[in-house]
C-alpha atoms as a PDB file:
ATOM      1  CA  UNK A   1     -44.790  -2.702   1.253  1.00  0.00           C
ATOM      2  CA  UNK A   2     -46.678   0.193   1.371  1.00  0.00           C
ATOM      3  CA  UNK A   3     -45.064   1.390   4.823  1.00  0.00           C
ATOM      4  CA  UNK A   4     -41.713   0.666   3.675  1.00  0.00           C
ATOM      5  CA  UNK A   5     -42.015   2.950   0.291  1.00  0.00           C
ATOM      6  CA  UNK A   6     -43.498   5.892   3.097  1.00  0.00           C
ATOM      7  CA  UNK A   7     -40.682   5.492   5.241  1.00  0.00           C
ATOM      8  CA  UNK A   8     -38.016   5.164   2.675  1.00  0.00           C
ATOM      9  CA  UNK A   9     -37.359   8.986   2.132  1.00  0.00           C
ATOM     10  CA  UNK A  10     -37.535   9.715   5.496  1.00  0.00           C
ATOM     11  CA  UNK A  11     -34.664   6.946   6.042  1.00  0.00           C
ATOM     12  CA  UNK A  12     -32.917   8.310   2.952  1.00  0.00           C
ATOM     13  CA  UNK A  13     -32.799  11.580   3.648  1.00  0.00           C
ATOM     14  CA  UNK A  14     -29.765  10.634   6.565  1.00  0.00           C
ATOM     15  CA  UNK A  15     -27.746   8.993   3.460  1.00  0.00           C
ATOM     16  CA  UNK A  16     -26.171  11.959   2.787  1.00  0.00           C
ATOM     17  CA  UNK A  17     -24.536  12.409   5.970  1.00  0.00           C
ATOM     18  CA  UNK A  18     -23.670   8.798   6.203  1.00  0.00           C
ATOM     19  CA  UNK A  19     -21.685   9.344   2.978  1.00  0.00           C
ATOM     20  CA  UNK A  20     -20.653  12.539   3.492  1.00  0.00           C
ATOM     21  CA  UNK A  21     -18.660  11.272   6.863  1.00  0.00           C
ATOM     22  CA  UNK A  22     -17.372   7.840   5.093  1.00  0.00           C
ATOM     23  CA  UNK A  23     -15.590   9.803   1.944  1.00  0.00           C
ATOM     24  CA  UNK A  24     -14.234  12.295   4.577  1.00  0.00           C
ATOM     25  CA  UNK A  25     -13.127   9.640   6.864  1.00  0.00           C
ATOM     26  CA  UNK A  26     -11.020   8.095   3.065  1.00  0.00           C
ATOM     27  CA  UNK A  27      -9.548  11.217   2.226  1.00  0.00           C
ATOM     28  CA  UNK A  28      -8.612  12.027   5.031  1.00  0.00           C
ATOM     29  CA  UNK A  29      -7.313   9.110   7.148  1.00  0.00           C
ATOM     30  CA  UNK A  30      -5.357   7.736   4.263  1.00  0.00           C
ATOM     31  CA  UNK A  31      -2.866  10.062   3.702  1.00  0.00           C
ATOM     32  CA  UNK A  32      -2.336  10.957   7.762  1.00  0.00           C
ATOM     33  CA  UNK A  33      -1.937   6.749   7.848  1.00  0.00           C
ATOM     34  CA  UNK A  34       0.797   6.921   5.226  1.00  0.00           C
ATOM     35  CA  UNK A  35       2.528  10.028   7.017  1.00  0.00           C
ATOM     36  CA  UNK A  36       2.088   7.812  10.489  1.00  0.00           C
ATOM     37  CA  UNK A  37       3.750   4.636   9.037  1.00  0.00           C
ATOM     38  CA  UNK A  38       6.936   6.605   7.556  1.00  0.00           C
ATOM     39  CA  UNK A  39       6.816   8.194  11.013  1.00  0.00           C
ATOM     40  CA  UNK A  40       7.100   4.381  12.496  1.00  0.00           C
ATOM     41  CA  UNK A  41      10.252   4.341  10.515  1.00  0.00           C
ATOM     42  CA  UNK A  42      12.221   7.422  12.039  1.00  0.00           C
ATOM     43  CA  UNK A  43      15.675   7.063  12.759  1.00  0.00           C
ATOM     44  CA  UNK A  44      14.582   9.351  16.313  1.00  0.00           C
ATOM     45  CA  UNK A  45      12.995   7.301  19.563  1.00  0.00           C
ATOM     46  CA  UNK A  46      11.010   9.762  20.449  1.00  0.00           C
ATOM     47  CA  UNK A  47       9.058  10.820  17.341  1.00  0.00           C
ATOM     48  CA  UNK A  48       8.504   6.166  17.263  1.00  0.00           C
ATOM     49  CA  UNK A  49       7.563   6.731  21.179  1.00  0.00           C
ATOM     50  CA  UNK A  50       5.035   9.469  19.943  1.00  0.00           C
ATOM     51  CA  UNK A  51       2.951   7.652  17.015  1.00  0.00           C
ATOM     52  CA  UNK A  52       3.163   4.580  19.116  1.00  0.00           C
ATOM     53  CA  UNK A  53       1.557   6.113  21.700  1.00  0.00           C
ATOM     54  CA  UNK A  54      -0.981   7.648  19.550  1.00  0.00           C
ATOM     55  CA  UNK A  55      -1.736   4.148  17.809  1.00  0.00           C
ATOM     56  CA  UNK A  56      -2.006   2.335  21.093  1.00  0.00           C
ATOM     57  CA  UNK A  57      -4.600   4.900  22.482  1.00  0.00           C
ATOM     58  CA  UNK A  58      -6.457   5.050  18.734  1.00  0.00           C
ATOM     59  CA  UNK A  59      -6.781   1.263  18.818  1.00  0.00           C
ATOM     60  CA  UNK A  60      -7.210   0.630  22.403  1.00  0.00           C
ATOM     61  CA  UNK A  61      -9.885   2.834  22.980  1.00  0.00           C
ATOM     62  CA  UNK A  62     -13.469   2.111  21.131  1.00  0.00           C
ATOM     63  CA  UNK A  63     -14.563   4.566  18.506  1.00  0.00           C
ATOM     64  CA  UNK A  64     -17.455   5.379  20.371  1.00  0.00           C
ATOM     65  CA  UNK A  65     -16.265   6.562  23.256  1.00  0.00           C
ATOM     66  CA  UNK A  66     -13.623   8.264  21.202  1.00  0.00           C
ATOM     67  CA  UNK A  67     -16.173  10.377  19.905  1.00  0.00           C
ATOM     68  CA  UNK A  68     -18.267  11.388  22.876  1.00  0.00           C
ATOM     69  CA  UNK A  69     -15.071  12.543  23.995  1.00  0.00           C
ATOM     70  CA  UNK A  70     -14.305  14.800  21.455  1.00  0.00           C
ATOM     71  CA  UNK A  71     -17.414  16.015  21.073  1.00  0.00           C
ATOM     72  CA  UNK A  72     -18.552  16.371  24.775  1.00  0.00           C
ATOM     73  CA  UNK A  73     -15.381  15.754  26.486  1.00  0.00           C
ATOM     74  CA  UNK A  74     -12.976  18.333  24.930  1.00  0.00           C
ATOM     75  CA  UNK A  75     -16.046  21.068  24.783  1.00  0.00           C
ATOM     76  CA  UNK A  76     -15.524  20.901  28.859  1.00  0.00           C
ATOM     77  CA  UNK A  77     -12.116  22.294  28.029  1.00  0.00           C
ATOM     78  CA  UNK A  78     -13.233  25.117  25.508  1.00  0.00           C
ATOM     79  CA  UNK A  79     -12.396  22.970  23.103  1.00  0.00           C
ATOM     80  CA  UNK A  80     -15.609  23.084  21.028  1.00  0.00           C
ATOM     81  CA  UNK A  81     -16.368  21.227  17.613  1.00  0.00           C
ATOM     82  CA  UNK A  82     -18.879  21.204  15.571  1.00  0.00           C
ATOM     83  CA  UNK A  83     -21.553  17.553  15.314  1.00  0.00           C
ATOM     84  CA  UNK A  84     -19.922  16.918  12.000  1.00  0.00           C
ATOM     85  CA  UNK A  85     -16.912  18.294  12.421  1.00  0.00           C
ATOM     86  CA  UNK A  86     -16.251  16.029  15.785  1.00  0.00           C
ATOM     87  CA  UNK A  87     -17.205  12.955  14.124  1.00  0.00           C
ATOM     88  CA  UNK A  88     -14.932  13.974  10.939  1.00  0.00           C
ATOM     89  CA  UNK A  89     -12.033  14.767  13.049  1.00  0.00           C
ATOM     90  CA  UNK A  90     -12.894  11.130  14.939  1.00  0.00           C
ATOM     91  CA  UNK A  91     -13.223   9.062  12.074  1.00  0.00           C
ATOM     92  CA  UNK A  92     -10.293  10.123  10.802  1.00  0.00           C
ATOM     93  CA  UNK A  93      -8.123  10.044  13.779  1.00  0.00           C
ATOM     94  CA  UNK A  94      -8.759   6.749  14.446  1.00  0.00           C
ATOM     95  CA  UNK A  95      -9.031   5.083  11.029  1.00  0.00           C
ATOM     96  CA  UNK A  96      -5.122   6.659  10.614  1.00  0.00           C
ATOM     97  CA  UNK A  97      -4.092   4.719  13.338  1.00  0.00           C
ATOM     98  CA  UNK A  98      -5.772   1.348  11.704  1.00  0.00           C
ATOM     99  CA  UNK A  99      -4.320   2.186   8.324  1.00  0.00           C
ATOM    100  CA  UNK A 100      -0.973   3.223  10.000  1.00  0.00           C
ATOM    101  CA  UNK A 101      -0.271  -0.467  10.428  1.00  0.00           C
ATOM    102  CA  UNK A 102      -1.400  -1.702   7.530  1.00  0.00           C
ATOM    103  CA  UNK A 103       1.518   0.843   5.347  1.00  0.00           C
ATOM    104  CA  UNK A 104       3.754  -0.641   7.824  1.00  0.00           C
ATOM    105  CA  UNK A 105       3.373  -3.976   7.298  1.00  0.00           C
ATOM    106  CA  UNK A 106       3.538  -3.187   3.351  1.00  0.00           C
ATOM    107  CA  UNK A 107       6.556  -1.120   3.357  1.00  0.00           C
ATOM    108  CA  UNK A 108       8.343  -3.698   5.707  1.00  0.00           C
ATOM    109  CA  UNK A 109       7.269  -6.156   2.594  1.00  0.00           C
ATOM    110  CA  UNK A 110       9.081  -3.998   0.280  1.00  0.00           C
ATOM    111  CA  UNK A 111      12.728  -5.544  -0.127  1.00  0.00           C
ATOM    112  CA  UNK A 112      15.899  -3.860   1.005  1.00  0.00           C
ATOM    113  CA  UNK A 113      16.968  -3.663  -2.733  1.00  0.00           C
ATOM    114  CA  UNK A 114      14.820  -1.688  -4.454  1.00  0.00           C
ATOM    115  CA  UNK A 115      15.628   1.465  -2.039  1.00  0.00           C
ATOM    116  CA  UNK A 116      19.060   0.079  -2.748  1.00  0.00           C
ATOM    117  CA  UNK A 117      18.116  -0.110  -6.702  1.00  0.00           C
ATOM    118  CA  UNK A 118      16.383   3.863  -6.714  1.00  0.00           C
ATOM    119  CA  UNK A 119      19.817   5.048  -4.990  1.00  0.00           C
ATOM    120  CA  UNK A 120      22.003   3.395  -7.357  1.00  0.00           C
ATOM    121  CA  UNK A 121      19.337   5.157 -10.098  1.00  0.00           C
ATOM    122  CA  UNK A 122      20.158   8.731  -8.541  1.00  0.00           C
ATOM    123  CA  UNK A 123      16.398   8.841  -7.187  1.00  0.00           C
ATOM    124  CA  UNK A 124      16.220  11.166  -3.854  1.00  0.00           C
ATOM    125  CA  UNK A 125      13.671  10.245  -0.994  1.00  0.00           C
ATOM    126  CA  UNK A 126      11.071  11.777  -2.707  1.00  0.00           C
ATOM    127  CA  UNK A 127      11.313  10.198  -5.683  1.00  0.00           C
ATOM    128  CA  UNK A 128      12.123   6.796  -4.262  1.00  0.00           C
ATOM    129  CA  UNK A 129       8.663   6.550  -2.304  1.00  0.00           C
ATOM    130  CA  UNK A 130       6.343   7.813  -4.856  1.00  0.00           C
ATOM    131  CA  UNK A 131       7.287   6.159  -7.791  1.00  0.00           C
ATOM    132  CA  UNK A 132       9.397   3.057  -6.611  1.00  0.00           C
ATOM    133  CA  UNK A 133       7.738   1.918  -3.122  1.00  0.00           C
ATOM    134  CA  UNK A 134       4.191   3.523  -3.085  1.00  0.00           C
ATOM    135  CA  UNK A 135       2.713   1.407  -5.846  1.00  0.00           C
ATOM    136  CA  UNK A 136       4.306  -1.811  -4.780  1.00  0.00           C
ATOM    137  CA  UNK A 137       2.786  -0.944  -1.402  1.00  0.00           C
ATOM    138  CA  UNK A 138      -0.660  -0.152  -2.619  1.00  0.00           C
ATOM    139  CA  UNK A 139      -1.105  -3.511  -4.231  1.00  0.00           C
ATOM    140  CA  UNK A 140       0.366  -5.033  -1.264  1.00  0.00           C
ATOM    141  CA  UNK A 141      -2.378  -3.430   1.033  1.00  0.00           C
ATOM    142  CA  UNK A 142      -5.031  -3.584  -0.682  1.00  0.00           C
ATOM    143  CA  UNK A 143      -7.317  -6.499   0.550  1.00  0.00           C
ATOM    144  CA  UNK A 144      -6.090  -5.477   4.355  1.00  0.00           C
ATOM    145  CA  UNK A 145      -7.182  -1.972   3.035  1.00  0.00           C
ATOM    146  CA  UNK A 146     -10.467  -2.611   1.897  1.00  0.00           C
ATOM    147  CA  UNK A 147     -11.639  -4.695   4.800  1.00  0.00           C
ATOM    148  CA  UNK A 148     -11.264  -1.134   6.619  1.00  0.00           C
ATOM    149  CA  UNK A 149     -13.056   0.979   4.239  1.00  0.00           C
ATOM    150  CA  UNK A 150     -15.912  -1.760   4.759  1.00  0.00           C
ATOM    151  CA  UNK A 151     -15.690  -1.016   8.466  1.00  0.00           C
ATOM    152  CA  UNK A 152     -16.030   2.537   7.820  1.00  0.00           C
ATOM    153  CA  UNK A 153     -19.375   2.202   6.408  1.00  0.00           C
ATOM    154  CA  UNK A 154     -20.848   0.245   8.938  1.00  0.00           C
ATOM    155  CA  UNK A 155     -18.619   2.392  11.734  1.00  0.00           C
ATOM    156  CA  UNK A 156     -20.670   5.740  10.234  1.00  0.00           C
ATOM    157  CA  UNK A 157     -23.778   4.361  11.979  1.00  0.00           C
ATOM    158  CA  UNK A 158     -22.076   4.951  15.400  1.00  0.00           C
ATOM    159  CA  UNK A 159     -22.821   9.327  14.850  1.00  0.00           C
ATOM    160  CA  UNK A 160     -26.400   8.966  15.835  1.00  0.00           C
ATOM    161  CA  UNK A 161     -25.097   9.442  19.243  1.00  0.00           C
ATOM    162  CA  UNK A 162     -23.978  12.803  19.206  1.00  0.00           C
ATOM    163  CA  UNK A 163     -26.937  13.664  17.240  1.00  0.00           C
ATOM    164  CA  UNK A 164     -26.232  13.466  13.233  1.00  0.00           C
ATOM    165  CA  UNK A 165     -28.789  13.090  11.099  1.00  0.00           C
ATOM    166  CA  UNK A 166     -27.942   9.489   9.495  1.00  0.00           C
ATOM    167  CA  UNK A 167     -29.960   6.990   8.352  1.00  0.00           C
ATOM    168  CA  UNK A 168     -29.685   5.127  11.442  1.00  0.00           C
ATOM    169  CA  UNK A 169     -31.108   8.120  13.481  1.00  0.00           C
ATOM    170  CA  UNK A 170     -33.193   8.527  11.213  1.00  0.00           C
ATOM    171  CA  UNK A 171     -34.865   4.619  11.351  1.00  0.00           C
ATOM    172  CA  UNK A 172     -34.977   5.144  14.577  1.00  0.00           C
ATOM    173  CA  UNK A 173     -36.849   8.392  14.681  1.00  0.00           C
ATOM    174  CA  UNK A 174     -39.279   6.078  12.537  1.00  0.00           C
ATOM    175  CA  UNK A 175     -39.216   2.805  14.287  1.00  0.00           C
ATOM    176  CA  UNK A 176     -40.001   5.146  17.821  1.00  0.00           C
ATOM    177  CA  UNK A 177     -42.803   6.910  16.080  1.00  0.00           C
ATOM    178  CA  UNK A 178     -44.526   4.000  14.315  1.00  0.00           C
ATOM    179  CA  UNK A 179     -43.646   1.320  17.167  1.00  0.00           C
ATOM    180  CA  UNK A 180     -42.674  -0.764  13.896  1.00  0.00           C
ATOM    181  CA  UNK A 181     -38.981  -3.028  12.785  1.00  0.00           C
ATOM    182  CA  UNK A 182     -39.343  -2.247   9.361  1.00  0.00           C
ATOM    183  CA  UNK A 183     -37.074   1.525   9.558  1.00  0.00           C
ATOM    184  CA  UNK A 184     -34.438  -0.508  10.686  1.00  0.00           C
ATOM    185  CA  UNK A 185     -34.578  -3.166   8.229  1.00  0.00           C
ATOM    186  CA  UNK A 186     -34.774   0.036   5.298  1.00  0.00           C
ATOM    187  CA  UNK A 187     -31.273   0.993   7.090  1.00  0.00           C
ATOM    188  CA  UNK A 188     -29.899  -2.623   7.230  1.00  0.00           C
ATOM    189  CA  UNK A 189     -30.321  -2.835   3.549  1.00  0.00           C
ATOM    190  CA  UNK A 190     -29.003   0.479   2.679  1.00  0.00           C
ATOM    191  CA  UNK A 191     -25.679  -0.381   4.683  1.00  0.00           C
ATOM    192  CA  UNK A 192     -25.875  -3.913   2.960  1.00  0.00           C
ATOM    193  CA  UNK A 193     -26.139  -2.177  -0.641  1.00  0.00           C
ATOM    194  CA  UNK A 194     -23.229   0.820   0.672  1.00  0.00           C
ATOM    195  CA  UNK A 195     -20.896  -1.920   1.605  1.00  0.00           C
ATOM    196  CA  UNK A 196     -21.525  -4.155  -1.994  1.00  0.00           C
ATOM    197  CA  UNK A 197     -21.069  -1.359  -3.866  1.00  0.00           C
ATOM    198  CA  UNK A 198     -17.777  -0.386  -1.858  1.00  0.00           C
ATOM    199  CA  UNK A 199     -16.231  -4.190  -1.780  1.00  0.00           C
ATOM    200  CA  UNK A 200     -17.001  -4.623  -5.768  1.00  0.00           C
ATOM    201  CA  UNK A 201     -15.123  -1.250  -6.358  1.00  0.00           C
ATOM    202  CA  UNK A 202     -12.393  -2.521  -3.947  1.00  0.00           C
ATOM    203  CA  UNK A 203     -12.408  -6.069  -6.040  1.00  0.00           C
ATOM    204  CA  UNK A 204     -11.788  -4.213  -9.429  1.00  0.00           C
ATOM    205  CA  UNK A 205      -9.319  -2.389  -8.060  1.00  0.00           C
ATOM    206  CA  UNK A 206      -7.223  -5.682  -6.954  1.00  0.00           C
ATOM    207  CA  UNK A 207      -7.600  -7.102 -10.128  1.00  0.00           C
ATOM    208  CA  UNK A 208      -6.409  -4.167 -11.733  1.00  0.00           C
ATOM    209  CA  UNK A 209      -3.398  -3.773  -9.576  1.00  0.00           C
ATOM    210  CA  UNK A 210      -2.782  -7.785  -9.945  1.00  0.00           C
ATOM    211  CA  UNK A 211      -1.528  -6.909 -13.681  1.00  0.00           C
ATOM    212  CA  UNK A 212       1.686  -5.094 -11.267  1.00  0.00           C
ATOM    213  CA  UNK A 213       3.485  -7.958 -11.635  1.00  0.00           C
END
């Protein structure tokens, strides 16, 4: 015990970057999934040809290799990112693609009639998604949802390879110098007490949304 408490800050110090890619990969891949799954939609074949493309290669391809190709791949090119910057732009190009599918499968839950309804009502486009079709979506998506943002904690381990600072890199760093298991069981339990924290928020949430009836 008195190993683990020296190594803890060490360890802990990489938190910040684990969290600091997981909220970024949220904010950002959830709104480019919505704007994907509309695109789905599109009356023209070649803008459905284009995001199907880009979902097949998102999902196709692992993460991983995904993001030693950004990274190291497109710098070959003179296209050059930044550690965090690559793993930002990674994270959230490929959790879009993920989340894409899930706003599909909610708005094709959504019946005919209540676009049919928010006409009749004078509501334009605009209108009709955000306040008619949105909300009924979000509750729709929500446990599909959340089993993603649970990924996305444990995915954030996966940046010690192009050299972030996370916890994982960090237990390593530890376990290498010490010749000792213990880092990595410091990092199992902080992902273990990152992803209870995350699924109770995401169970509050349902049961809030369940009152949508």
């Amino acid at each position: 015990m008195k190993y683990f408490f020296e190594v803890l800050p060490s360890i802990a110090s990489g938190l910040q970057m684990t969290l600091g890619v997981f909220f970024i990969t949220i904010i950002g891949s959830v709104p480019l999934g919505i704007l994907v799954s509309l695109a789905m939609r599109s009356p023209y074949f070649s803008v459905r040809w284009l995001v199907n493309g880009y979902i097949w290669l998102m999902r196709g391809t692992p993460l991983l290799l995904q993001l030693i190709f950004i990274y190291y791949g497109l710098s070959m090119v003179g296209v050059s990112f930044s550690r965090f910057d690559a793993a930002a732009f990674a994270f959230i190009i490929n959790y879009a693609a993920y989340l894409a599918e899930i706003f599909r499968g909610g708005l094709q839950a959504i019946p005919q009639g209540q676009f049919d309804a928010a006409q009749v009502l004078g509501l334009n486009k605009v209108q009709t998604f955000f306040k008619i079709i949105l909300p009924q979506v979000i509750k729709i998506v929500v446990p599909s949802f959340g089993n993603e943002v649970v990924n996305s904690v444990k995915d954030t381990s996966l940046i010690y390879v192009i050299g972030l600072g996370d916890i994982l890199r960090a237990g390593s760093i530890a376990a290498s110098r010490d010749v000792s298991l213990v880092p990595y069981l410091i990092v199992g339990l902080m992902y273990l007490a990152m992803v209870a924290v995350v699924t109770i928020a995401l169970r509050r949430s349902e049961k809030r949304l369940s009152a949508w009836r």
